[in-house]
Protein backbone atom coordinates (compact mmCIF):
# COMPACT_ATOMS: atom_id res chain seq x y z
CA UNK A 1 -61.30 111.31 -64.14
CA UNK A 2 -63.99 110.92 -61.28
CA UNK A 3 -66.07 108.92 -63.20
CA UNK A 4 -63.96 107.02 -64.63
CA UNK A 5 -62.39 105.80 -61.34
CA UNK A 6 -66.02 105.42 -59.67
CA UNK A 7 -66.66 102.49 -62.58
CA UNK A 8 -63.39 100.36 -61.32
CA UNK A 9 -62.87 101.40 -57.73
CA UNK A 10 -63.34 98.00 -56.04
CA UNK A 11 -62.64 98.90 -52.16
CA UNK A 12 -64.48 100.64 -49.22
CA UNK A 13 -63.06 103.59 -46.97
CA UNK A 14 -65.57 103.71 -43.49
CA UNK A 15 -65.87 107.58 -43.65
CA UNK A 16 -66.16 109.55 -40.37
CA UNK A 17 -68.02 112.98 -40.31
CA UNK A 18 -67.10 115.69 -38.14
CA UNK A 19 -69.68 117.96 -36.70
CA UNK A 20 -69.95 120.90 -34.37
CA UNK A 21 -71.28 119.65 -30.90
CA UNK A 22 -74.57 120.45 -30.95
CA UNK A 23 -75.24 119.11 -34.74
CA UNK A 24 -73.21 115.65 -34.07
CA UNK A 25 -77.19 113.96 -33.81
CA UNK A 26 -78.22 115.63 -37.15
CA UNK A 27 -74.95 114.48 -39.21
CA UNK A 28 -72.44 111.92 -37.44
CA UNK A 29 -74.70 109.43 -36.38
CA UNK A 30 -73.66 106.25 -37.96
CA UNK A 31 -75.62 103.04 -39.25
CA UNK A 32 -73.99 100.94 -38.50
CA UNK A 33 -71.30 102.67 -36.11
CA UNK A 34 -68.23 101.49 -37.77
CA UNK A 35 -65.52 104.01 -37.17
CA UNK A 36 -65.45 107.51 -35.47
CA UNK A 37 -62.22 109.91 -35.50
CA UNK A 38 -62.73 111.95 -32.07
CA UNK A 39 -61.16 114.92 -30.91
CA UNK A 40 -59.30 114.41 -27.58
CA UNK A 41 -59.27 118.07 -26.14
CA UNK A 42 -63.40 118.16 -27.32
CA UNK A 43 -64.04 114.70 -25.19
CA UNK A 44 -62.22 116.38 -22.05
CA UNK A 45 -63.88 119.60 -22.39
CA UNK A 46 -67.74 119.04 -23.66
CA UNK A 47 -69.62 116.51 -21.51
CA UNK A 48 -72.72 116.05 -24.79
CA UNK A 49 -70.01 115.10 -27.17
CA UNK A 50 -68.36 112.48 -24.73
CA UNK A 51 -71.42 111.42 -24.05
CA UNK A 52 -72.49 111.03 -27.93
CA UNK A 53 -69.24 109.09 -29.01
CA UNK A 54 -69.78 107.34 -25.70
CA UNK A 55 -73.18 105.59 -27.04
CA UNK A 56 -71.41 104.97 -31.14
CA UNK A 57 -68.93 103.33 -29.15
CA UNK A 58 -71.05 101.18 -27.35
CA UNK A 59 -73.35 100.78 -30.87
CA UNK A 60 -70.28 98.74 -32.02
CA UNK A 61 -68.37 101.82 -33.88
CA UNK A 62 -64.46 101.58 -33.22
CA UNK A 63 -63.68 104.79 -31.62
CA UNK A 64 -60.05 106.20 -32.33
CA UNK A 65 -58.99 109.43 -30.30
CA UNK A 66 -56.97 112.71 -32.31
CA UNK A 67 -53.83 114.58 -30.41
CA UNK A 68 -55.48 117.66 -31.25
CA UNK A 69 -52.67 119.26 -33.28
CA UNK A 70 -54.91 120.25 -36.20
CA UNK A 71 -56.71 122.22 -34.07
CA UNK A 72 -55.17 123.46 -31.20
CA UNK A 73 -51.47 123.66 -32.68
CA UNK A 74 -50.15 121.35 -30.67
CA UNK A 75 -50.72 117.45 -29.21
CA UNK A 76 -52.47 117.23 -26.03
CA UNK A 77 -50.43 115.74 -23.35
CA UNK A 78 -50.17 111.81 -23.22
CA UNK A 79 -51.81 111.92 -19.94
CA UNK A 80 -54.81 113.76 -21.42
CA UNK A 81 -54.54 111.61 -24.22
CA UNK A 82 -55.13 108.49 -22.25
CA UNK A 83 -57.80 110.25 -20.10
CA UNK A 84 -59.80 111.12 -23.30
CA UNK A 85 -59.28 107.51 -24.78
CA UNK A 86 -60.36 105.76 -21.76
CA UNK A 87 -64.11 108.33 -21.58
CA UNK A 88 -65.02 107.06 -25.20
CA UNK A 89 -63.61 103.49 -24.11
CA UNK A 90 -61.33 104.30 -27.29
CA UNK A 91 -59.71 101.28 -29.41
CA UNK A 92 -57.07 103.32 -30.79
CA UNK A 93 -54.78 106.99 -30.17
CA UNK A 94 -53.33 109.22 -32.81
CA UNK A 95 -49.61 109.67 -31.14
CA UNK A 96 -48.26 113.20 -31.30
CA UNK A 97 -47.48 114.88 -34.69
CA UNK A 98 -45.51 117.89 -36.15
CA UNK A 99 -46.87 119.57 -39.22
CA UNK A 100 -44.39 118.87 -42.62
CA UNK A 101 -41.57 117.94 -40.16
CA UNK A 102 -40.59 114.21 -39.93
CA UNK A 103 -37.86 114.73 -37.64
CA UNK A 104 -39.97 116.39 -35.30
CA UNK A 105 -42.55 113.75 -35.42
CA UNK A 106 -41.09 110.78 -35.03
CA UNK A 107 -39.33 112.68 -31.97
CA UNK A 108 -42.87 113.06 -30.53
CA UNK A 109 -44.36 109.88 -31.26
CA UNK A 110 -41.32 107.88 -29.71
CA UNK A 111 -41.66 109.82 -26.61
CA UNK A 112 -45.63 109.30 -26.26
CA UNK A 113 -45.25 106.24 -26.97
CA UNK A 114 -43.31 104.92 -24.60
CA UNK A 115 -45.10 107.20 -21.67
CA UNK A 116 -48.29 105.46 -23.11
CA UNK A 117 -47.12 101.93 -22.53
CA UNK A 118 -45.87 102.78 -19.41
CA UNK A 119 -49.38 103.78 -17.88
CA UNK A 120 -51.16 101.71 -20.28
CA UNK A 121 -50.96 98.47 -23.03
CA UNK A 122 -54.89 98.61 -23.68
CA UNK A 123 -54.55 101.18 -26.60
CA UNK A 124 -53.33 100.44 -30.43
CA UNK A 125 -51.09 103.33 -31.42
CA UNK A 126 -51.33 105.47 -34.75
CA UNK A 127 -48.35 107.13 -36.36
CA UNK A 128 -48.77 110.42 -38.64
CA UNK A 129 -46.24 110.46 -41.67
CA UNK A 130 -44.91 114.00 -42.38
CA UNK A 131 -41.91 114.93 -44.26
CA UNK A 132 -40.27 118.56 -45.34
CA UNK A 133 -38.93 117.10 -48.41
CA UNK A 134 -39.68 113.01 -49.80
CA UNK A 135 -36.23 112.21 -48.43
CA UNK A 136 -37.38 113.34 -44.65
CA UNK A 137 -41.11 111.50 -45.36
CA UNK A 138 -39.71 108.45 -46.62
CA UNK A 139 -37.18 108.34 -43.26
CA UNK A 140 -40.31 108.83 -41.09
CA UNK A 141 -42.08 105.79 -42.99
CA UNK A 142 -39.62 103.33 -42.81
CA UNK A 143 -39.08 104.26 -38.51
CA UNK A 144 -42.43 103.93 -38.18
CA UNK A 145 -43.09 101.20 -40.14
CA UNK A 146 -39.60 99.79 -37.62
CA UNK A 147 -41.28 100.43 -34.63
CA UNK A 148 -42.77 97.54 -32.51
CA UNK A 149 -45.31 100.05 -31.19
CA UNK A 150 -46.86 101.10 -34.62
CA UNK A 151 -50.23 99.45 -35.22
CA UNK A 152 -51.53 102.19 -37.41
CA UNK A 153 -50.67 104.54 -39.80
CA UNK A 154 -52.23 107.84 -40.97
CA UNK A 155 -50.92 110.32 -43.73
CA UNK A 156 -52.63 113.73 -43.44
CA UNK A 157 -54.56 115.84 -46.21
CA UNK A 158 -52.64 117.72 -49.01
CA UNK A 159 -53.63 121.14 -48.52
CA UNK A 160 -51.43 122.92 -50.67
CA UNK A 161 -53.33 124.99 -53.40
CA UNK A 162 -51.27 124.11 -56.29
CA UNK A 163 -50.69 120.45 -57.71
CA UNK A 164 -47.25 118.78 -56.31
CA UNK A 165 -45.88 115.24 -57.66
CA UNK A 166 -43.56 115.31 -53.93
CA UNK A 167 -44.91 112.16 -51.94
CA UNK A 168 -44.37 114.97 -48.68
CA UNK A 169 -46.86 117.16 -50.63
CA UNK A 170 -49.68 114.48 -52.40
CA UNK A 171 -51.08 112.52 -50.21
CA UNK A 172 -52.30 110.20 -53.49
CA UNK A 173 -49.01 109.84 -54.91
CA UNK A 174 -47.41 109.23 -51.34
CA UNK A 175 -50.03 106.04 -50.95
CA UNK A 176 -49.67 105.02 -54.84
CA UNK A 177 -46.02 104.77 -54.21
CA UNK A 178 -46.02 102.52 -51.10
CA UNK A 179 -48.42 99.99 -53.13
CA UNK A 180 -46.24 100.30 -56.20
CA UNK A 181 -43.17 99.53 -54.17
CA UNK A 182 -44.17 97.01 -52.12
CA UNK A 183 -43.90 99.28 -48.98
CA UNK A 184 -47.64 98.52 -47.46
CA UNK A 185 -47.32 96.50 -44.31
CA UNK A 186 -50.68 93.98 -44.42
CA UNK A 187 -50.39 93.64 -40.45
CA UNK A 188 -51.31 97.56 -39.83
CA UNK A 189 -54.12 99.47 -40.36
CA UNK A 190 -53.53 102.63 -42.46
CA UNK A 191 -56.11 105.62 -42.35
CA UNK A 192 -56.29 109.20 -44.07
CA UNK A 193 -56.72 112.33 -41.98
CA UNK A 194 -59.12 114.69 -43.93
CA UNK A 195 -59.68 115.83 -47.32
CA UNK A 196 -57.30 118.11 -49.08
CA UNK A 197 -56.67 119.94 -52.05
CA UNK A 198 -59.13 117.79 -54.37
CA UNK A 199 -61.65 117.22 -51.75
CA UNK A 200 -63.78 113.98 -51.70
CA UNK A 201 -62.40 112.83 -55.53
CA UNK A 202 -59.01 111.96 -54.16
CA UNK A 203 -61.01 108.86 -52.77
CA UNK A 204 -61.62 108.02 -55.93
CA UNK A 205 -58.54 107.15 -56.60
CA UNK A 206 -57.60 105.95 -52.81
CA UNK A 207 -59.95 103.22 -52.63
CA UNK A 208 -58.07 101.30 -54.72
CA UNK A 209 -55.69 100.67 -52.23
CA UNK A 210 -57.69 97.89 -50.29
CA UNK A 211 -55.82 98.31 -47.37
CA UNK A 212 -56.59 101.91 -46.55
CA UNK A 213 -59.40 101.86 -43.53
CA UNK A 214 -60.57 105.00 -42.89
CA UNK A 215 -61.01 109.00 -43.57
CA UNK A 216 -62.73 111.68 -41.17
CA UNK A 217 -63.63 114.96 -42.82
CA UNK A 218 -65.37 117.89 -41.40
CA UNK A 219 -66.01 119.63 -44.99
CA UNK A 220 -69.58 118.12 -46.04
CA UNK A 221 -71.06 119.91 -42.73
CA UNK A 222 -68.72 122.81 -42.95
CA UNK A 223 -69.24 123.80 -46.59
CA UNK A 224 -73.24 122.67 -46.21
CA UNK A 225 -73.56 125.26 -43.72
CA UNK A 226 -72.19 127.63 -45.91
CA UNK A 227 -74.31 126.85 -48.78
CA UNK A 228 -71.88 124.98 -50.74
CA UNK A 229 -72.64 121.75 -52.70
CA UNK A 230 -70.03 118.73 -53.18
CA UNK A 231 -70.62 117.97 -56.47
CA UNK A 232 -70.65 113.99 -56.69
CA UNK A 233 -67.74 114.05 -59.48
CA UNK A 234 -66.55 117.39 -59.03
CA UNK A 235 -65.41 119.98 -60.18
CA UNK A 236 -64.15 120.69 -56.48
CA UNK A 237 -62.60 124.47 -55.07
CA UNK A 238 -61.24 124.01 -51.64
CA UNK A 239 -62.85 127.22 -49.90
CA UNK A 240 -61.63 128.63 -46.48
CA UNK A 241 -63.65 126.98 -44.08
CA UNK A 242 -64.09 127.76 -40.35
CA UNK A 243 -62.86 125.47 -37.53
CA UNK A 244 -65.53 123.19 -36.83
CA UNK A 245 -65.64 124.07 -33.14
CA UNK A 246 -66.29 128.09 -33.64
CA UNK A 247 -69.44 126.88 -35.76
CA UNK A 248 -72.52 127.90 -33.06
CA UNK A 249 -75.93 127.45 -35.61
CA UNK A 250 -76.14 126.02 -38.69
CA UNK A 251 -79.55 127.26 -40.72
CA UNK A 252 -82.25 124.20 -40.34
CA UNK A 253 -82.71 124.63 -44.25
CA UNK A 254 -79.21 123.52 -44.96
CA UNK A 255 -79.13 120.28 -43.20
CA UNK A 256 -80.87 118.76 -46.54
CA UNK A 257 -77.36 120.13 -48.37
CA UNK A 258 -75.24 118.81 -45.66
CA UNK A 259 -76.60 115.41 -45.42
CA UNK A 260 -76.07 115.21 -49.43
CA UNK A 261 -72.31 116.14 -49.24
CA UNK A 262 -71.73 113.91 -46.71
CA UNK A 263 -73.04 111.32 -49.08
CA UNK A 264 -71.51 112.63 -51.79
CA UNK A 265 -67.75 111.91 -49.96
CA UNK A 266 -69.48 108.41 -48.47
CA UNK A 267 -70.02 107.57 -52.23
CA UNK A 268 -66.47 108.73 -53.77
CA UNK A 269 -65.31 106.42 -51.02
CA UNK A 270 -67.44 103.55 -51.45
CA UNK A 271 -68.79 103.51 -48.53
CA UNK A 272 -71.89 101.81 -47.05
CA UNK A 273 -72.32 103.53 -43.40
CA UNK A 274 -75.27 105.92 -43.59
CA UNK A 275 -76.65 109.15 -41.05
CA UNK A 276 -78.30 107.54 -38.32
CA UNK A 277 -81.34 110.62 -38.25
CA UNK A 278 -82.48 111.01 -34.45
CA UNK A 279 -85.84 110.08 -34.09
């Protein structure tokens, strides 16, 4: 299936690599900076990686700045979210999100919203779709798809180890049914959060969908270090990985590995950007 949607795959997804602190040099450097995902908790706490999406941002790269619920559990407050935005000069914040619960989300999102707009107009704001069932994910789309304050929406990875057809469960049939229902609003920007269940292929398939913008993914480094290869058209096995903050060294001889997965998910994508290698 890979290859055959590599032949007609006519769109672009800027991919955004995430990397441990220390290795953000070796593998998230980007020519041309076009688009970074950044952690908001890791630009409050670590002065080197503030400092690093600091210079993409003033290279030209969009900068857009994660609530941190992926990895700490929870969104940072909207104060720190702000704070974090504003150090990275940030175009862009990922409002508050609550795993497979639309209710709960939208809740959130509302409520940082509006305490982001009071302190501040100079941000766009991104939405996260989540749903328990379709019914719940299809309620969250259409208020956030309502809401004046919505410039962007992201739908986050399928992770679930077995195959699902639910639109709250498949991220690929979730975005194939917005385009085939006319549901894709052309004044926002919509952006994936990670790679799931099928790894890098599922952007086979997503660049189709022109108006999808972006993707940041921490497996290419993650599963390099661990001596794991992306194949360019699969197969893929999604592997427990570790967070990408508890990773300390990564074995010189592996960078080689890494930087070919991360082309590997640049190339299912379609994208141009490559590693900007320190000199």
């Amino acid at each position: 299936m890979a290859d055959n949607l590599r032949d007609r795959a006519p769109k672009t997804i800027s991919v955004s690599v995430i990397a441990p602190a220390a290795y953000l040099r070796d593998f998230a450097g980007q020519s041309p900076a076009t688009v970074h995902h950044v952690a908001a908790h890791r630009v409050l706490r670590d002065l080197a990686y503030r400092e690093f999406f600091l210079g993409e941002q003033q290279r030209g790269a969009a900068i857009i700045v994660d609530n941190g619920v992926f990895d700490l559990g929870e969104s940072l407050r909207t104060d720190d979210l702000v704070r974090a935005a504003r150090a990275v000069r940030a175009e862009e914040i990922i409002l508050p999100d609550v795993m497979r619960d639309g209710e709960a989300t939208m809740q959130a999102a509302d409520r940082a919203a509006t305490q982001i707009l009071d302190l501040s107009d100079e941000f766009r704001l991104c939405v996260v779709i989540h749903g328990a069932d379709d019914a719940q994910w299809r309620r969250c789309y259409d208020h956030f798809t309502s809401a004046g304050y919505a410039s962007a929406v992201a739908f986050p990875a399928s992770r679930q180890k077995e195959p699902s057809r639910e639109l709250s469960k498949n991220r690929a049939a979730a975005t194939r049914y917005l385009a085939d229902h006319g549901l894709v609003d052309p004044a926002r920007t919509y952006r994936l959060l990670g790679l799931g269940r099928t790894g890098h292929l599922e952007l086979f398939e997503q660049r189709e969908h022109e108006w999808i913008s972006s993707v940041d993914c921490a497996a290419p480094v993650l599963l390099g270090a661990m001596g794991v290869r992306m194949l360019p058209a699969g197969p893929y096995e999604k592997i427990p990985t570790p967070r990408v903050e508890t990773v300390q060294t990564i074995d010189p001889a592996r960078f080689a590995l890494i930087r070919d997965n991360i082309q590997a998910v640049r190339d299912a994508a379609g994208c141009p950007i490559q590693i900007r290698v320190p000199q």
